[in-house]
PDB file of N, CA and C in Angstrom:
ATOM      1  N   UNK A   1     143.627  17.590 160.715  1.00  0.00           N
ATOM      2  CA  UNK A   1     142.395  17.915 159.996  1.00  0.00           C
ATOM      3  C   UNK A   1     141.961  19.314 160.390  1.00  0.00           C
ATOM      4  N   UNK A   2     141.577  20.159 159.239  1.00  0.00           N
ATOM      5  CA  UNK A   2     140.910  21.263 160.104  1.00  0.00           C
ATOM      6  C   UNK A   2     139.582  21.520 160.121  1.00  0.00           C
ATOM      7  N   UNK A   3     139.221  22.513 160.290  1.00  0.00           N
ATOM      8  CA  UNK A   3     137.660  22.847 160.464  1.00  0.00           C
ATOM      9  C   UNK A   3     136.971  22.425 159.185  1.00  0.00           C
ATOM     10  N   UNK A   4     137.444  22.971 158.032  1.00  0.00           N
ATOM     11  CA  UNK A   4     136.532  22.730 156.875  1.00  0.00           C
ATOM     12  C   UNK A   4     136.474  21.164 156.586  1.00  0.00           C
ATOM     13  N   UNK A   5     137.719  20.242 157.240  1.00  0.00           N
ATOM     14  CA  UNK A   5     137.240  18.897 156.827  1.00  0.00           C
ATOM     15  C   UNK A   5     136.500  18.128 157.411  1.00  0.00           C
ATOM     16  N   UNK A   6     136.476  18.531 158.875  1.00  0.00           N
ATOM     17  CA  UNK A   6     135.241  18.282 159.891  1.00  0.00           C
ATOM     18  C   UNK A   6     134.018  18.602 159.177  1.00  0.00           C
ATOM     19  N   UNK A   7     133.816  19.649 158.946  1.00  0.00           N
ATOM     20  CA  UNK A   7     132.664  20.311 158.323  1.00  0.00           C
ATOM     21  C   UNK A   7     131.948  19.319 157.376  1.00  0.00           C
ATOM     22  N   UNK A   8     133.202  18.725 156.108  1.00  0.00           N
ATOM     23  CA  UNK A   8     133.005  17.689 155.079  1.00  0.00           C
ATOM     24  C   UNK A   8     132.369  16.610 155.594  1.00  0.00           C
ATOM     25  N   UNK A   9     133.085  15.965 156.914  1.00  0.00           N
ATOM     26  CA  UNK A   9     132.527  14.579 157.224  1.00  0.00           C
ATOM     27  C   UNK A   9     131.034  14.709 157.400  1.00  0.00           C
ATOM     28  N   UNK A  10     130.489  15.574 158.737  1.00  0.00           N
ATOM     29  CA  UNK A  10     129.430  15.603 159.280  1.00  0.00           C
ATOM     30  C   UNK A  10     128.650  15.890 158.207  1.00  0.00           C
ATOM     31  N   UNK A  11     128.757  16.477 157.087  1.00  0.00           N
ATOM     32  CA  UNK A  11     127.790  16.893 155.547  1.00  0.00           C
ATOM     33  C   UNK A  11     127.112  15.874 155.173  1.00  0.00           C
ATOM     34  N   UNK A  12     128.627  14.951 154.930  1.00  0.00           N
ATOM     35  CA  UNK A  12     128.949  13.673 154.011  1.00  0.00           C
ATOM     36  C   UNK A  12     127.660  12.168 155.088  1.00  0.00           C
ATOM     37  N   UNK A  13     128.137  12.489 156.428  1.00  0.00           N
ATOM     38  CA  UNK A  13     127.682  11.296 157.078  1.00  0.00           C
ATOM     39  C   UNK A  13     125.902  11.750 157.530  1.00  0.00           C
ATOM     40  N   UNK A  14     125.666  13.569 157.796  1.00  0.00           N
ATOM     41  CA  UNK A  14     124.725  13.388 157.592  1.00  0.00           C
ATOM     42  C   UNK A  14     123.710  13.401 156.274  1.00  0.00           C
ATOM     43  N   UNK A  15     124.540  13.826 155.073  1.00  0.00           N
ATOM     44  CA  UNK A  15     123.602  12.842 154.015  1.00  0.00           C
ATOM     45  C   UNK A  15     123.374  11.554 153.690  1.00  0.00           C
ATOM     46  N   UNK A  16     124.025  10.346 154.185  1.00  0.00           N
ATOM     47  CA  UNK A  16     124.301   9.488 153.867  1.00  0.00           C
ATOM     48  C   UNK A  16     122.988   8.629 154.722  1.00  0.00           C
ATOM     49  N   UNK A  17     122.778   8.787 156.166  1.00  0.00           N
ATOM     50  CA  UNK A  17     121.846   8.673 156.955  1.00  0.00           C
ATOM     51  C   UNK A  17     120.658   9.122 156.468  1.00  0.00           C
ATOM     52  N   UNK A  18     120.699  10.721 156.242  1.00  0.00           N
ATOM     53  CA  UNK A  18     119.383  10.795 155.679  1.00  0.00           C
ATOM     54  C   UNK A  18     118.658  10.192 154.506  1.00  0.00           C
ATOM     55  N   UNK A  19     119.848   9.312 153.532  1.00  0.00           N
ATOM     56  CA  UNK A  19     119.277   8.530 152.470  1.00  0.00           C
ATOM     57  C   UNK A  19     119.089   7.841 153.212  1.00  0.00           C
ATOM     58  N   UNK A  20     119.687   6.748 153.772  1.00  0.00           N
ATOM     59  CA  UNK A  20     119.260   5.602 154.133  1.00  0.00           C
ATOM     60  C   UNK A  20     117.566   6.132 155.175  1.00  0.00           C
ATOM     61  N   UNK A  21     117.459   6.349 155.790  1.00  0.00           N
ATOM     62  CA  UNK A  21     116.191   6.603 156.453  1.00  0.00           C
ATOM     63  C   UNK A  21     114.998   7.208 155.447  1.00  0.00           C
ATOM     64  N   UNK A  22     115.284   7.952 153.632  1.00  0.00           N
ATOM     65  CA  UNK A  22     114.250   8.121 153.265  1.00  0.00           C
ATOM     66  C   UNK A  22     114.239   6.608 152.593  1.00  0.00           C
ATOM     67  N   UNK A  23     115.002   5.950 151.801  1.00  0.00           N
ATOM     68  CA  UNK A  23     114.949   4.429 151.141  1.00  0.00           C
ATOM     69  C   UNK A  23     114.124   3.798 152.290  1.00  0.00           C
ATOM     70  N   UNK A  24     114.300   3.653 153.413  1.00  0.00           N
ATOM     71  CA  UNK A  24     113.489   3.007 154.487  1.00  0.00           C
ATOM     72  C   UNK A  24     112.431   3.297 154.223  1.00  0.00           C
ATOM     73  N   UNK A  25     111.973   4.713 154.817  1.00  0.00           N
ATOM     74  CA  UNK A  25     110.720   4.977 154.641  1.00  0.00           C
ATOM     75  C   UNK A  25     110.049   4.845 153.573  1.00  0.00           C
ATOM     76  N   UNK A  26     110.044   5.095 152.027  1.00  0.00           N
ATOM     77  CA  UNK A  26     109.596   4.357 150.556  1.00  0.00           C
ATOM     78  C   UNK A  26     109.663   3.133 150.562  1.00  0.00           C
ATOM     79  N   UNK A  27     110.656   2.629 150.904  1.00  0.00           N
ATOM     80  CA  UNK A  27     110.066   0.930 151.011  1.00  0.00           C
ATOM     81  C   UNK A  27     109.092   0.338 151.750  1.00  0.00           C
ATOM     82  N   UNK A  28     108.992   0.969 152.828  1.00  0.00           N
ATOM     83  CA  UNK A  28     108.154   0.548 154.027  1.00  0.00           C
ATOM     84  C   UNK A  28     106.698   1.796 153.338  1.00  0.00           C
ATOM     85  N   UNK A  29     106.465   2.311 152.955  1.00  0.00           N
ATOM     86  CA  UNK A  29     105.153   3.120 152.762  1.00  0.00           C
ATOM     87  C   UNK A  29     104.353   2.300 152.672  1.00  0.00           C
ATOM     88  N   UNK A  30     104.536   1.570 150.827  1.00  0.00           N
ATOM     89  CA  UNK A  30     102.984   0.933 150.273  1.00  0.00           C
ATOM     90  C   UNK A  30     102.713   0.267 151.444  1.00  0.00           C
ATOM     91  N   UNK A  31     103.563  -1.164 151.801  1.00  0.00           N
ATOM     92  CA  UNK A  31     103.181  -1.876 152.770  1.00  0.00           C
ATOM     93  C   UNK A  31     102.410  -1.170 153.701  1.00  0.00           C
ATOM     94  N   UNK A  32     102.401  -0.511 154.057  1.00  0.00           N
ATOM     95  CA  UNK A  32     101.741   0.345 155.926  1.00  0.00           C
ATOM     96  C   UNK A  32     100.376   0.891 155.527  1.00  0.00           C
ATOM     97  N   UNK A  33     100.577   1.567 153.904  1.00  0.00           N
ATOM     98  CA  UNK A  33      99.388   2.171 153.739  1.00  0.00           C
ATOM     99  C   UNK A  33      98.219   0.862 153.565  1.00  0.00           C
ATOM    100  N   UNK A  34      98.956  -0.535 153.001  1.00  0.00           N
ATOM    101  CA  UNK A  34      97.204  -1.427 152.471  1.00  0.00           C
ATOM    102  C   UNK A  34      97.554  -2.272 153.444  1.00  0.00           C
ATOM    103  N   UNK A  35      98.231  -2.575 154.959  1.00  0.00           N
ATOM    104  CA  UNK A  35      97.922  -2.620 156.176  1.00  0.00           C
ATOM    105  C   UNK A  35      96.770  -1.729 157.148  1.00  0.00           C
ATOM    106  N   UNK A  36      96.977  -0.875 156.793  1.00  0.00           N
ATOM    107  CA  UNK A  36      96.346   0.320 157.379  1.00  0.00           C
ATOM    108  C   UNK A  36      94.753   0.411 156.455  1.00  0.00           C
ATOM    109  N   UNK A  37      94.544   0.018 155.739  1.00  0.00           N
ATOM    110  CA  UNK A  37      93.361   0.399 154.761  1.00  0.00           C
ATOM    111  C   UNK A  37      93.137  -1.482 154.519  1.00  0.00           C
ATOM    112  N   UNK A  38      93.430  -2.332 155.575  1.00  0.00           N
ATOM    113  CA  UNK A  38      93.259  -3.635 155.165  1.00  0.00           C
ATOM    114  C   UNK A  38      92.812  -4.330 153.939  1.00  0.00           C
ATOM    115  N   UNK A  39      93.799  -4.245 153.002  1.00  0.00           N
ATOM    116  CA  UNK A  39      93.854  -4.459 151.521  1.00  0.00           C
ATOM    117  C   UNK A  39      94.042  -5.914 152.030  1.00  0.00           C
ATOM    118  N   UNK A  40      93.530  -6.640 150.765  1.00  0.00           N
ATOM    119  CA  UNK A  40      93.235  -8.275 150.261  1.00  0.00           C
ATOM    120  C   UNK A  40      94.732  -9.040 150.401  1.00  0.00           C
ATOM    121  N   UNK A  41      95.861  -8.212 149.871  1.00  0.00           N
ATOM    122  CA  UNK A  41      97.129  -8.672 149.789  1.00  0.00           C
ATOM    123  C   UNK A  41      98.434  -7.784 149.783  1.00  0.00           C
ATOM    124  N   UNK A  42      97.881  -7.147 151.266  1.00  0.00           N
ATOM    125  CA  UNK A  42      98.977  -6.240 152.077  1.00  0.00           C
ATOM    126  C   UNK A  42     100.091  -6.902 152.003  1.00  0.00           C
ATOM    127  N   UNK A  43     100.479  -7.799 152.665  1.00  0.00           N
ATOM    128  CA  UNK A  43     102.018  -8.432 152.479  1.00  0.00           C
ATOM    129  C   UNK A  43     102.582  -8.295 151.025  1.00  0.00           C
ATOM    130  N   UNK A  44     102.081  -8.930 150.021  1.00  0.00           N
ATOM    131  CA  UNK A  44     102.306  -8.708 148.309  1.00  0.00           C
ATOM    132  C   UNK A  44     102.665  -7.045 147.953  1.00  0.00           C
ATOM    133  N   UNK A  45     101.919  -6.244 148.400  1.00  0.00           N
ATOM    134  CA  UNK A  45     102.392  -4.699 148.286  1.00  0.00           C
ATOM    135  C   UNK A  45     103.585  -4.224 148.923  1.00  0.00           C
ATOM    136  N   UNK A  46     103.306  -4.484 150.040  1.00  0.00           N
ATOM    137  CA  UNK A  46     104.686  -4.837 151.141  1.00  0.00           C
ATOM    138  C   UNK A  46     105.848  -4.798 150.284  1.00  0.00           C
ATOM    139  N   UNK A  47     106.019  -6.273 149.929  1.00  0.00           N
ATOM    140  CA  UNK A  47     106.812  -7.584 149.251  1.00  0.00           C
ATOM    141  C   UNK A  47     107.006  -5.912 147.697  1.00  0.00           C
ATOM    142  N   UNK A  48     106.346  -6.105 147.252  1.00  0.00           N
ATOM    143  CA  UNK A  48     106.595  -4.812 145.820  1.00  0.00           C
ATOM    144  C   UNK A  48     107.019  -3.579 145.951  1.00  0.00           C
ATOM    145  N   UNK A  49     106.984  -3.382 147.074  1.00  0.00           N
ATOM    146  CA  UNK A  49     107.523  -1.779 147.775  1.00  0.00           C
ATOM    147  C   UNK A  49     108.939  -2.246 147.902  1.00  0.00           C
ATOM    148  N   UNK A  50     109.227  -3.015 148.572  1.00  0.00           N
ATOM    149  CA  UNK A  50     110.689  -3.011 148.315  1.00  0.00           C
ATOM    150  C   UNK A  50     111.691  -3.560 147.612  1.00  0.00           C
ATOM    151  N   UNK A  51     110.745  -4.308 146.730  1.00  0.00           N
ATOM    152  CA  UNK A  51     111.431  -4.800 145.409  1.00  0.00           C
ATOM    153  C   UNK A  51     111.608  -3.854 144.036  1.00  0.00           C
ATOM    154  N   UNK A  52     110.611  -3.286 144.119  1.00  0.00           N
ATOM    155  CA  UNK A  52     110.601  -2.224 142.852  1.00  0.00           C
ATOM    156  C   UNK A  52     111.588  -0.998 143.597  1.00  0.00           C
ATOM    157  N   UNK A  53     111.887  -0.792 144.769  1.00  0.00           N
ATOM    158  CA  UNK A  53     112.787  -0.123 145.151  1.00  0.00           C
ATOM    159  C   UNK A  53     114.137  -0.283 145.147  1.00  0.00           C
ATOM    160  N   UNK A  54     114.179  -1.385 145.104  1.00  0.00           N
ATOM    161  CA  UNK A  54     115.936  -1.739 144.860  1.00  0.00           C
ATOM    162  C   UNK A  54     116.054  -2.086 143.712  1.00  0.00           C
ATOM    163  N   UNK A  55     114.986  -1.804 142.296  1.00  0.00           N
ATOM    164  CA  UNK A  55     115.250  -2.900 141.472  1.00  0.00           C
ATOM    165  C   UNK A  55     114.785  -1.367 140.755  1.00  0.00           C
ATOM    166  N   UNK A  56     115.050  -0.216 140.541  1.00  0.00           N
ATOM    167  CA  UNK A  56     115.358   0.788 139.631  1.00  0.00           C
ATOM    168  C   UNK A  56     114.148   2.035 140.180  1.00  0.00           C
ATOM    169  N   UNK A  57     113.264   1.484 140.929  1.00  0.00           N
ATOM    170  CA  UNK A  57     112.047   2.771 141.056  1.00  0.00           C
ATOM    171  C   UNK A  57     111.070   2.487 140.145  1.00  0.00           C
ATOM    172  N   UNK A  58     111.125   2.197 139.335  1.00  0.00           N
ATOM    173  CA  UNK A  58     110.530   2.389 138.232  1.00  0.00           C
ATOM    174  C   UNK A  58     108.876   2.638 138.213  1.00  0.00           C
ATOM    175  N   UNK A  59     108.740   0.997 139.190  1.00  0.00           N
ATOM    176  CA  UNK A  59     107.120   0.044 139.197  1.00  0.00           C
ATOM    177  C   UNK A  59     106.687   0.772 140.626  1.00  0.00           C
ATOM    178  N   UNK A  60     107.831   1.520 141.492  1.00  0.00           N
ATOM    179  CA  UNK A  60     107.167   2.000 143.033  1.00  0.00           C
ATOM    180  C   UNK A  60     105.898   2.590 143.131  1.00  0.00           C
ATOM    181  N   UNK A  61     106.214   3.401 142.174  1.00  0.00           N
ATOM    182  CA  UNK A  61     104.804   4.106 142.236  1.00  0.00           C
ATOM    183  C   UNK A  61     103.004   3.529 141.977  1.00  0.00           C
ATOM    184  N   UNK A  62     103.229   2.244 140.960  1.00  0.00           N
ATOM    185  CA  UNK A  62     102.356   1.419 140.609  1.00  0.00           C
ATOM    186  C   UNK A  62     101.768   0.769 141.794  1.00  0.00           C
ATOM    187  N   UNK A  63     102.751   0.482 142.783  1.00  0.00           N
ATOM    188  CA  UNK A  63     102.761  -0.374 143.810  1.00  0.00           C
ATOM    189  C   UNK A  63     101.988   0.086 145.009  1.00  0.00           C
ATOM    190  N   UNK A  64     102.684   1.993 145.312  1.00  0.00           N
ATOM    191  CA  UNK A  64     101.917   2.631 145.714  1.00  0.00           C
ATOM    192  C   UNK A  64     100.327   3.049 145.520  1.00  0.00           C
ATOM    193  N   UNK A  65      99.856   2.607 144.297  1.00  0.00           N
ATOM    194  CA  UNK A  65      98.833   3.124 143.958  1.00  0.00           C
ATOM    195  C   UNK A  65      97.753   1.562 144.240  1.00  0.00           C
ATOM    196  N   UNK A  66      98.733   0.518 144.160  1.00  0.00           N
ATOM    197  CA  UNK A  66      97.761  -0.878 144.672  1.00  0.00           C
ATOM    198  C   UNK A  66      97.423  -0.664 146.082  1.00  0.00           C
ATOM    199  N   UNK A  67      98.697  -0.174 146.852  1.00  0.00           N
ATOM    200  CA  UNK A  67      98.203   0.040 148.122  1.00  0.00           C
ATOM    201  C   UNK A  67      96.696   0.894 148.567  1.00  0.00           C
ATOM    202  N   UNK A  68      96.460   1.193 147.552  1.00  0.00           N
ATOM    203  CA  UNK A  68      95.056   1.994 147.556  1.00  0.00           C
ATOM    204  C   UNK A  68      93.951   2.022 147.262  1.00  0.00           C
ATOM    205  N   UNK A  69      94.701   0.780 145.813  1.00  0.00           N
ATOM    206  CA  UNK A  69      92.833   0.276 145.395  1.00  0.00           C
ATOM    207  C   UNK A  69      92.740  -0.630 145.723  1.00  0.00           C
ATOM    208  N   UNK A  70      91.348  -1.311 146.415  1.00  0.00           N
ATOM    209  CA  UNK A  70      91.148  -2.499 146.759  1.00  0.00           C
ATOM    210  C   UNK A  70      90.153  -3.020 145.608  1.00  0.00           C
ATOM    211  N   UNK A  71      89.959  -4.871 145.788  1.00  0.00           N
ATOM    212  CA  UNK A  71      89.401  -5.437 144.851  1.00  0.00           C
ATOM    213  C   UNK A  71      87.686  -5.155 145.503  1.00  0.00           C
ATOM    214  N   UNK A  72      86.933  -4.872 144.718  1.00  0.00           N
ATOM    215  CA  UNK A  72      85.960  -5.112 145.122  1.00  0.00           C
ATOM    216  C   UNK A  72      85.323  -6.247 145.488  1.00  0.00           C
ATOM    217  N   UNK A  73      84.615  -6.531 146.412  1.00  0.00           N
ATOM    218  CA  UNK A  73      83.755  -8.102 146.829  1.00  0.00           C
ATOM    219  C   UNK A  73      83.144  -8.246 145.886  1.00  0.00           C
ATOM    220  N   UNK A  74      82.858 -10.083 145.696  1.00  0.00           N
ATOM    221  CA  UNK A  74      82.817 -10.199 144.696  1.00  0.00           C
ATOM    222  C   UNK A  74      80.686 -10.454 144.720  1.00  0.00           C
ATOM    223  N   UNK A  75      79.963 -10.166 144.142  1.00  0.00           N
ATOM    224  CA  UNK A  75      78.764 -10.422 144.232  1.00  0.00           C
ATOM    225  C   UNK A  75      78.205 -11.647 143.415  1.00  0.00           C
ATOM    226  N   UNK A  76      76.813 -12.132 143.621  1.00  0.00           N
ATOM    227  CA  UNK A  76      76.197 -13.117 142.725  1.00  0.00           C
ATOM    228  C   UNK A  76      75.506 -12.856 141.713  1.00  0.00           C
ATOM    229  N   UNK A  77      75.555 -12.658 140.434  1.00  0.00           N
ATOM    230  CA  UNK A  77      75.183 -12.618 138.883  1.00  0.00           C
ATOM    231  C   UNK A  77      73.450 -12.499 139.136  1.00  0.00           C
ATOM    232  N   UNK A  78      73.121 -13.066 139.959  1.00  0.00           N
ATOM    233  CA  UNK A  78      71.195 -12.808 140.035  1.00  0.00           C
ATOM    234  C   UNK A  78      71.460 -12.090 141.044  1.00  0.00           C
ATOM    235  N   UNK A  79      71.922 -11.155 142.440  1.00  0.00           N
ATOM    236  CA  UNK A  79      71.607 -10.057 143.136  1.00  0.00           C
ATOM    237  C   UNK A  79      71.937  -9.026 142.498  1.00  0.00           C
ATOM    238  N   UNK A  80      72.685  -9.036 141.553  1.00  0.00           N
ATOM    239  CA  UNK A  80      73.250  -7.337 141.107  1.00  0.00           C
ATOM    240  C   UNK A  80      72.511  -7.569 139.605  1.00  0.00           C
ATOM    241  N   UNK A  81      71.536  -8.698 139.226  1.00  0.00           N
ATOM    242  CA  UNK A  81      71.387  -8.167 137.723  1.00  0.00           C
ATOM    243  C   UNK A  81      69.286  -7.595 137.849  1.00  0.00           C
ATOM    244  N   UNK A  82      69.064  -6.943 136.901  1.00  0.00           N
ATOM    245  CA  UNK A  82      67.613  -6.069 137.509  1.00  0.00           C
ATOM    246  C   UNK A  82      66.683  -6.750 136.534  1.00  0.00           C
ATOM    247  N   UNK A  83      65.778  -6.266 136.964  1.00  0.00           N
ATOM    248  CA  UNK A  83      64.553  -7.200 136.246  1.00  0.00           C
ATOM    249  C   UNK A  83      64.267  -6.850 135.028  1.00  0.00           C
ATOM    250  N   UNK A  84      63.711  -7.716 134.352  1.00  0.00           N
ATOM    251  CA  UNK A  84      63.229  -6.869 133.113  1.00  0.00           C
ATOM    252  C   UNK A  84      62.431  -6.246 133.120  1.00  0.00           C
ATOM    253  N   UNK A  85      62.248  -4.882 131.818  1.00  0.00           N
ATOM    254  CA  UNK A  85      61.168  -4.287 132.256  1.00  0.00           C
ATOM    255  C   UNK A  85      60.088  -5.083 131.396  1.00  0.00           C
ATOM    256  N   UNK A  86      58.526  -4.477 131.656  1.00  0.00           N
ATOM    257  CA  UNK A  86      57.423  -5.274 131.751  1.00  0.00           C
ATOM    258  C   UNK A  86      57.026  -5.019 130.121  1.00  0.00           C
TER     259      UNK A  86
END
């Protein structure tokens, strides 16, 4: 083997690593971010981060963006409604 095919492997093996460690990291994001921001159904985002990742990309980003909105609490129909006026 000579130099330039050495050269090839280490290219080849360190791109190959560096995919695998960014696929890691995108799968693992949403999950961490609505862990981290204690969302209603962190595991479920989790669970969609790495399903929409192996399953074309497509929905990742959707998934990412649940990780962010949370549901609002839910209130009672007579504290949030106002009086009439007089």
């Amino acid at each position: 083997m000579s130099g330039l095919d050495i050269f090839a492997w280490v290219v080849l093996v360190v791109l190959v690593v560096s995919t695998a460690i960014v696929v890691a990291f995108m799968g693992a994001l949403p999950g961490a971010v609505a862990r981290k921001r204690n969302h209603p159904w962190a595991e479920a985002v989790a669970v969609g981060g790495w399903v929409t990742l192996f399953l074309g990309f497509v929905l990742w980003p959707v998934v990412l963006i649940w990780a962010y909105v949370d549901v609002p609490a839910k209130t009672s129909a007579i504290a949030t409604r106002e009086a009439p006026p007089l």
